[in-house]
C-alpha atoms as a PDB file:
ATOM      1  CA  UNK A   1    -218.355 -18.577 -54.331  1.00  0.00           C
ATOM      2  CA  UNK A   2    -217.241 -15.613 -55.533  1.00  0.00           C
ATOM      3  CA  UNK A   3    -213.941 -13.965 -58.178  1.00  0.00           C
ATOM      4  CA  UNK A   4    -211.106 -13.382 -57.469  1.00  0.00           C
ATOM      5  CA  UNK A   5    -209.277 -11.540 -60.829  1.00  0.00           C
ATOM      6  CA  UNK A   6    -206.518  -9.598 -61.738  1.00  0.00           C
ATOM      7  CA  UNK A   7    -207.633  -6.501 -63.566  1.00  0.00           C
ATOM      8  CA  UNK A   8    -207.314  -6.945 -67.742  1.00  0.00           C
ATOM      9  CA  UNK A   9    -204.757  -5.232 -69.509  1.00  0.00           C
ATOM     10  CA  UNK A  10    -206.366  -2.244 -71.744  1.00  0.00           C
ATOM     11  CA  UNK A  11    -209.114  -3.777 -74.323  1.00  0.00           C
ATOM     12  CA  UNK A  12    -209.287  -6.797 -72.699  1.00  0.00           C
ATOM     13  CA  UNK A  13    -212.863  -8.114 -70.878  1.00  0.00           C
ATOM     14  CA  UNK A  14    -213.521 -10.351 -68.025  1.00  0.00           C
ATOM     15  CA  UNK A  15    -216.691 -12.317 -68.048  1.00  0.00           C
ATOM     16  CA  UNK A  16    -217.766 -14.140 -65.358  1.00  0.00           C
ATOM     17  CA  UNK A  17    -221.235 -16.531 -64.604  1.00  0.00           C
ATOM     18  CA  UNK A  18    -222.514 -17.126 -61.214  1.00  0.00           C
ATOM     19  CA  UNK A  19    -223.035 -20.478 -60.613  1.00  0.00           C
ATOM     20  CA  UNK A  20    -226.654 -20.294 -59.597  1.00  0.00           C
ATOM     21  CA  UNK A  21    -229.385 -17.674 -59.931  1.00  0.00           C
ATOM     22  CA  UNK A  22    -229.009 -14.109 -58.000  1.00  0.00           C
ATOM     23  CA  UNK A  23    -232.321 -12.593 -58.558  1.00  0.00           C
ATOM     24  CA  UNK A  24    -233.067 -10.774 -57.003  1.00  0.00           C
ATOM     25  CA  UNK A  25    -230.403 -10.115 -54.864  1.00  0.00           C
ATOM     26  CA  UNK A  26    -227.192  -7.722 -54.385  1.00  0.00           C
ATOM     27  CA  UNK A  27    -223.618  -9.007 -55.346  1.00  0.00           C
ATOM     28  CA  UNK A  28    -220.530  -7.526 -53.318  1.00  0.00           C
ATOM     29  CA  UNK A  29    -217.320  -6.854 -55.273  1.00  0.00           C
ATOM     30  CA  UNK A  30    -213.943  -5.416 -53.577  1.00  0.00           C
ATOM     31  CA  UNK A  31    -210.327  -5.084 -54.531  1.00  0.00           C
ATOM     32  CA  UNK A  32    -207.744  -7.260 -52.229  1.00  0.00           C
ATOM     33  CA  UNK A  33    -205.503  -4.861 -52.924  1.00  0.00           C
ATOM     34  CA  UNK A  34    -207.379  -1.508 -53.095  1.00  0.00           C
ATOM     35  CA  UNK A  35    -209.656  -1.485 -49.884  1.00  0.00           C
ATOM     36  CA  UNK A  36    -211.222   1.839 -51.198  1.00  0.00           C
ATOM     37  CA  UNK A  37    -212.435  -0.052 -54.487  1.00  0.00           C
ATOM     38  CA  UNK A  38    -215.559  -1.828 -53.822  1.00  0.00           C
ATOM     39  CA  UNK A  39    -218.968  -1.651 -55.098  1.00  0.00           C
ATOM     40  CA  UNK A  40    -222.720  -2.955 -54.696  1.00  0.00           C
ATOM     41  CA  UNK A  41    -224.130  -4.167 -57.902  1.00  0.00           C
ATOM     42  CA  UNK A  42    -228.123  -4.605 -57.788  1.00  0.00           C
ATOM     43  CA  UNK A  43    -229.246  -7.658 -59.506  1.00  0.00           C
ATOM     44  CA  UNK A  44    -233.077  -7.395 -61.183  1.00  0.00           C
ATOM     45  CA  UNK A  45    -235.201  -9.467 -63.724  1.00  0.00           C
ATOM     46  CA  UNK A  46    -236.823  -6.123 -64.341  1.00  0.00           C
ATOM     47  CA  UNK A  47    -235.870  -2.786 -65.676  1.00  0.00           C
ATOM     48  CA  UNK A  48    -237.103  -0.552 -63.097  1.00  0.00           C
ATOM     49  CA  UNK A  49    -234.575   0.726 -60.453  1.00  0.00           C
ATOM     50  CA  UNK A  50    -232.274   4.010 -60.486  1.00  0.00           C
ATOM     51  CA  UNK A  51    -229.164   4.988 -58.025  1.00  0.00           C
ATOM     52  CA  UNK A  52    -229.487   8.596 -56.779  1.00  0.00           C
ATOM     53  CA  UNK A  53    -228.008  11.553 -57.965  1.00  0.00           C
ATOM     54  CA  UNK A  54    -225.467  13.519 -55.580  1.00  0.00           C
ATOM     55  CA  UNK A  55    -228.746  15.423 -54.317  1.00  0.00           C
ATOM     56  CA  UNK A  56    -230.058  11.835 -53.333  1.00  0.00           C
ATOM     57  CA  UNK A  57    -232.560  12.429 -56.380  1.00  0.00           C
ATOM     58  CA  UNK A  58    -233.840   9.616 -58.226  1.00  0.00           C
ATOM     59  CA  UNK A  59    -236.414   9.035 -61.063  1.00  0.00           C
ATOM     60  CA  UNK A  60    -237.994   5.410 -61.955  1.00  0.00           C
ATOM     61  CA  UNK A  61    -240.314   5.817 -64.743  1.00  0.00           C
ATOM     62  CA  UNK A  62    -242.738   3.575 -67.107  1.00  0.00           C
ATOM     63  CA  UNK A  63    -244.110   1.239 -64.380  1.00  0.00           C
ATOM     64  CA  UNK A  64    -247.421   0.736 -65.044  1.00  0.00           C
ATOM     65  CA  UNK A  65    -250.358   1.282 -62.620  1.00  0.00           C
ATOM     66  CA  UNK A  66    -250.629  -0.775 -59.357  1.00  0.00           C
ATOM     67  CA  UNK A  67    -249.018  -0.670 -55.480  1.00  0.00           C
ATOM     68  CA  UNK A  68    -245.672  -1.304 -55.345  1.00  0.00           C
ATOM     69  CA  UNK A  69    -242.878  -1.487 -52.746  1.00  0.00           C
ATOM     70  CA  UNK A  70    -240.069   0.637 -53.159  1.00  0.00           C
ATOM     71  CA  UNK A  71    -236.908   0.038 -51.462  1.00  0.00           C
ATOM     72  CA  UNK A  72    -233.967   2.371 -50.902  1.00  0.00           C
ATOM     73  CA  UNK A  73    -231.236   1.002 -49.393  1.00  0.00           C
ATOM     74  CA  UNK A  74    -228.126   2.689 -48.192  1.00  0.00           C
ATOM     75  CA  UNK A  75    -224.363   0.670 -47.457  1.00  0.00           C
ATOM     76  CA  UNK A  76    -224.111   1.701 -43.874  1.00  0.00           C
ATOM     77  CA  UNK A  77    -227.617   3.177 -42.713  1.00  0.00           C
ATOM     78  CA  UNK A  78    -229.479   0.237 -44.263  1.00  0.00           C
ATOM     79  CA  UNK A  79    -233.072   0.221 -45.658  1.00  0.00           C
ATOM     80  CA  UNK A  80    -236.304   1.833 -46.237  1.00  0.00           C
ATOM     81  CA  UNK A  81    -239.200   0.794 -47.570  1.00  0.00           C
ATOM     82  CA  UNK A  82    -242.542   2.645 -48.373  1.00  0.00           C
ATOM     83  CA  UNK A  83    -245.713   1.506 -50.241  1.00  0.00           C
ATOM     84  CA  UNK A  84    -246.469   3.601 -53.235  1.00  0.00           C
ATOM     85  CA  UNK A  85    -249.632   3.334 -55.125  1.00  0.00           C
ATOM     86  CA  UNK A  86    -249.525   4.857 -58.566  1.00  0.00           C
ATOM     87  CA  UNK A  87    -252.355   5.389 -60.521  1.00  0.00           C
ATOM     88  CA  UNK A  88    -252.203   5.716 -64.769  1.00  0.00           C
ATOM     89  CA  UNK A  89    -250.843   9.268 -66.243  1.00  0.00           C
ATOM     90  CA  UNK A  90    -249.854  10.401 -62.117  1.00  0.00           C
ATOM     91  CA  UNK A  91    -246.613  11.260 -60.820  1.00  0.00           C
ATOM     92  CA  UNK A  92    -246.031  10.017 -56.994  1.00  0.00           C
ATOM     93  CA  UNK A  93    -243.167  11.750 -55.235  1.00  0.00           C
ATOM     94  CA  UNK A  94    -241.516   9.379 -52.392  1.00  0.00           C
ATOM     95  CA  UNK A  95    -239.130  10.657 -49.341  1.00  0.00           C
ATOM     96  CA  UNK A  96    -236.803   8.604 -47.900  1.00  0.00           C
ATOM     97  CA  UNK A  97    -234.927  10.080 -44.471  1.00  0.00           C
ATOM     98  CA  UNK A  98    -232.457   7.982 -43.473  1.00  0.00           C
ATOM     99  CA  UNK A  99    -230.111   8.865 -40.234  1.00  0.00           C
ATOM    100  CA  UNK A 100    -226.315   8.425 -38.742  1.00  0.00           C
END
């Protein structure tokens, strides 16, 4: 299920638990009121992730050496994924193209 709350009055906090595990996974919150406020919230058990800048730059640093697969993912043009294999002390650059 999902929340369904009021928003706090200055100060206050909301905390809610899902009631089972989300990892990894995306969660999907939205305003019944407000249908310009929503938002995509990435759930990870690991630290390494980044949303792009308003150039579509990103950065993920400190992963240690090994082949990966990194995922962009976009809220209408959906995802990409490309195999990156990073050796110790290198920088890999990665180009996602996604189209209308």
């Amino acid at each position: 299920g999902g929340f369904n709350i009021g928003q706090p009055r200055k100060g206050l906090k909301t905390v809610r638990t899902f009631s089972k595990p989300e990892l990894p996974g995306t969660a999907f919150f939205k305003c019944d009121v407000h249908p310009w406020m929503r938002a995509w919230v990435g759930i990870f058990d690991h630290p390494f992730f980044d949303v792009t800048g308003d150039d579509g730059s990103f950065t993920i640093s400190g992963l240690p050496p090994g082949t990966y697969e990194l995922e962009a993912w976009h809220e209408k043009l959906g995802t990409k994924i490309a195999k990156v294999n990073l050796k110790a002390g290198e920088t890999t650059t990665v180009n996602f193209t996604f189209k209308r």
